[in-house]
Protein backbone atom coordinates (compact mmCIF):
# COMPACT_ATOMS: atom_id res chain seq x y z
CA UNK A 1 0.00 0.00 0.00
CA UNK A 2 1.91 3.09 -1.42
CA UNK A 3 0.34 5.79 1.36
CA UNK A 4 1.42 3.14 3.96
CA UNK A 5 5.29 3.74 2.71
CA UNK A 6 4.64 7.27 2.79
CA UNK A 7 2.53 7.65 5.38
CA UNK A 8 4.84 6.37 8.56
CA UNK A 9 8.39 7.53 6.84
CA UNK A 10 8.61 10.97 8.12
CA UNK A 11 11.02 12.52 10.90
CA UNK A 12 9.59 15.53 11.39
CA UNK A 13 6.24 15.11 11.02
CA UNK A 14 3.44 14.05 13.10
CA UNK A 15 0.92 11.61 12.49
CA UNK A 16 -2.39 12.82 13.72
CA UNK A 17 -6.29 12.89 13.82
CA UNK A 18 -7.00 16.14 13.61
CA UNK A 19 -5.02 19.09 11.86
CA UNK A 20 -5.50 21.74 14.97
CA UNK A 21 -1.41 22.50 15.47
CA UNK A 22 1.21 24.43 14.80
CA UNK A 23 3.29 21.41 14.02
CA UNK A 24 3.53 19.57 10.79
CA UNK A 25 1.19 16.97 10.31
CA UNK A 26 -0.15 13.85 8.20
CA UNK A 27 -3.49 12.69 8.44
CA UNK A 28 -5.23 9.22 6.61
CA UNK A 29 -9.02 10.85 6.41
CA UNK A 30 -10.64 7.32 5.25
CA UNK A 31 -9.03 5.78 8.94
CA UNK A 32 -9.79 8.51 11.42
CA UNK A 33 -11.86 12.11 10.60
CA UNK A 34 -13.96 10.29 8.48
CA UNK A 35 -13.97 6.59 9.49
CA UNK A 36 -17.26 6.40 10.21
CA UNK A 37 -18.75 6.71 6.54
CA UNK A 38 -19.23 3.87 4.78
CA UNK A 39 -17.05 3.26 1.47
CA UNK A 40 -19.90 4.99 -0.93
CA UNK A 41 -20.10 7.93 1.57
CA UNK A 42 -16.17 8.08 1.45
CA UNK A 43 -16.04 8.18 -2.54
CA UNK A 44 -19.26 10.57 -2.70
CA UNK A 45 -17.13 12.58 -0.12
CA UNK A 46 -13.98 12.27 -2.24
CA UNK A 47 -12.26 10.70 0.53
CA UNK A 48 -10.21 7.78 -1.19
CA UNK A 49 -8.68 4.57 0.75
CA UNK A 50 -5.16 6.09 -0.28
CA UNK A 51 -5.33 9.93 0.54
CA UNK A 52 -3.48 11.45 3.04
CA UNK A 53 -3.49 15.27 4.55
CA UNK A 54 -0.82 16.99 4.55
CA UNK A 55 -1.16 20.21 7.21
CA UNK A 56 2.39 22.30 6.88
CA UNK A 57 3.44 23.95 10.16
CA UNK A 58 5.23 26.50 11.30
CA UNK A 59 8.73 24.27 11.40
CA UNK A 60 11.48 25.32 8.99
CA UNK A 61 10.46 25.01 5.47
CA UNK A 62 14.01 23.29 4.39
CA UNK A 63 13.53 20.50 7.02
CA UNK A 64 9.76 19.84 6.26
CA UNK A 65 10.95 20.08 2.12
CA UNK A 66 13.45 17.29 2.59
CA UNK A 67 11.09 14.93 5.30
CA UNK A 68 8.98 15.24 2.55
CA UNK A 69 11.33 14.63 -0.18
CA UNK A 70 12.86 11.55 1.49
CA UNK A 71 9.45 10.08 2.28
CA UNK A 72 8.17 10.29 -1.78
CA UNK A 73 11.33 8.48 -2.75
CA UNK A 74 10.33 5.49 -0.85
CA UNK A 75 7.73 5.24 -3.52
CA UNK A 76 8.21 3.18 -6.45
């Protein structure tokens, strides 16, 4: 699962349910804000089994740049 890779391979970020801090975050909608929707109500929603929010904080824009960076090239 590609957004599993991605999702757990950062070193500054935090993994979250909820976007509400000044810190940089990821968030898997389908498993937490909107987990209880059923699979129509999550594609009507646009909410697909492989998205992930990203929320940018207030950390230095050259760290959160290269977590990110070094997280995509874990995908094929």
């Amino acid at each position: 699962m590609v957004f599993g890779v991605f999702f757990f391979q950062h070193q500054e970020f935090v993994v979250v349910v909820h976007v509400a801090d000044a810190r940089t975050s990821v968030l898997h909608p389908a498993s937490t804000t909107h987990r209880q929707l059923s699979d129509k109500q999550l594609e009507e929603a646009g909410v697909a089994p492989d998205l992930i929010r990203l929320s940018v904080g207030i950390e230095n824009v050259d760290d959160i740049i290269e977590d990110l960076q070094q997280a995509l090239n874990l995908i094929d």
